[in-house]
Protein backbone atom coordinates (compact mmCIF):
# COMPACT_ATOMS: atom_id res chain seq x y z
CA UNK A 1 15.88 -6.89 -10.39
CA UNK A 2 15.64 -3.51 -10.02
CA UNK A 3 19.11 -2.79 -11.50
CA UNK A 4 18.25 -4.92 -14.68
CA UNK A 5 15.06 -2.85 -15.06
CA UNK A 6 12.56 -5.59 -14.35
CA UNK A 7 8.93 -5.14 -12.63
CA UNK A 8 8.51 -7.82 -10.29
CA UNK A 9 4.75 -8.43 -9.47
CA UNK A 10 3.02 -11.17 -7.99
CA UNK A 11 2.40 -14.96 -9.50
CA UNK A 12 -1.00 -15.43 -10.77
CA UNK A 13 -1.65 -18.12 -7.80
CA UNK A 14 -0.79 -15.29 -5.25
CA UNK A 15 -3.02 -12.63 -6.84
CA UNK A 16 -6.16 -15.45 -7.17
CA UNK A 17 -5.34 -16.21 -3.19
CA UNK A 18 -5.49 -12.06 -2.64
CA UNK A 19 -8.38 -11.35 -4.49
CA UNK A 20 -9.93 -14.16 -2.85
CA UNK A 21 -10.82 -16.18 -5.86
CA UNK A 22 -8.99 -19.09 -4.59
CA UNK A 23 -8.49 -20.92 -1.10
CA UNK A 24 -5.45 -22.32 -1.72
CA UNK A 25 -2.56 -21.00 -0.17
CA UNK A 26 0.74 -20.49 -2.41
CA UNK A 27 3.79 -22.61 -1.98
CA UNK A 28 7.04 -21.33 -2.55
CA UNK A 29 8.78 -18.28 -4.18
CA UNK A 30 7.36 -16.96 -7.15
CA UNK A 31 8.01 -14.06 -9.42
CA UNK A 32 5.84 -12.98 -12.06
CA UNK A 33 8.15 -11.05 -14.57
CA UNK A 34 5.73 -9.70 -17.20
CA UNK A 35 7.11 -10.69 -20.40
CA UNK A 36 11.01 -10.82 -19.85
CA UNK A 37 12.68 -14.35 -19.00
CA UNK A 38 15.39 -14.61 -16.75
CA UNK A 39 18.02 -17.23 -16.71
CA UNK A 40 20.02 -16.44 -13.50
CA UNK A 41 18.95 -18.75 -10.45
CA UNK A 42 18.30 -17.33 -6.31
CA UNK A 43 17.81 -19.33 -3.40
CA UNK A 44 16.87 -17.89 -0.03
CA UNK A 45 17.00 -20.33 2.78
CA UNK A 46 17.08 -23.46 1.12
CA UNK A 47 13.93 -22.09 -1.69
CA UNK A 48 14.76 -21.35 -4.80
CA UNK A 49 12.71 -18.79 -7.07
CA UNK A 50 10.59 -19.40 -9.44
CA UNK A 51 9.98 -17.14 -12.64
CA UNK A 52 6.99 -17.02 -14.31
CA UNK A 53 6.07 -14.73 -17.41
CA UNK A 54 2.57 -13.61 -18.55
């Protein structure tokens, strides 16, 4: 991502779970990528990533 210029951050789940305003733990891979979409697809050990945009 970082060769395509895109800030990865965390999902909104994650940061609710870090800030403590949730208890639920997040499942899974996921990217929050601002406002860009991406089309192209990764999987890391069997998981594939999620995109989500703000």
């Amino acid at each position: 991502m970082r060769k395509l210029g895109i800030t990865i951050t965390p999902s909104r789940l994650t940061q609710d779970y870090n800030a403590r305003r949730s208890i639920q733990l997040p499942s899974g891979i996921v990217l929050n990528t601002g406002k860009r979409l991406i089309a192209s697809r990764l999987i890391f050990s069997c998981q594939a990533v999620r995109y989500e945009r703000a």
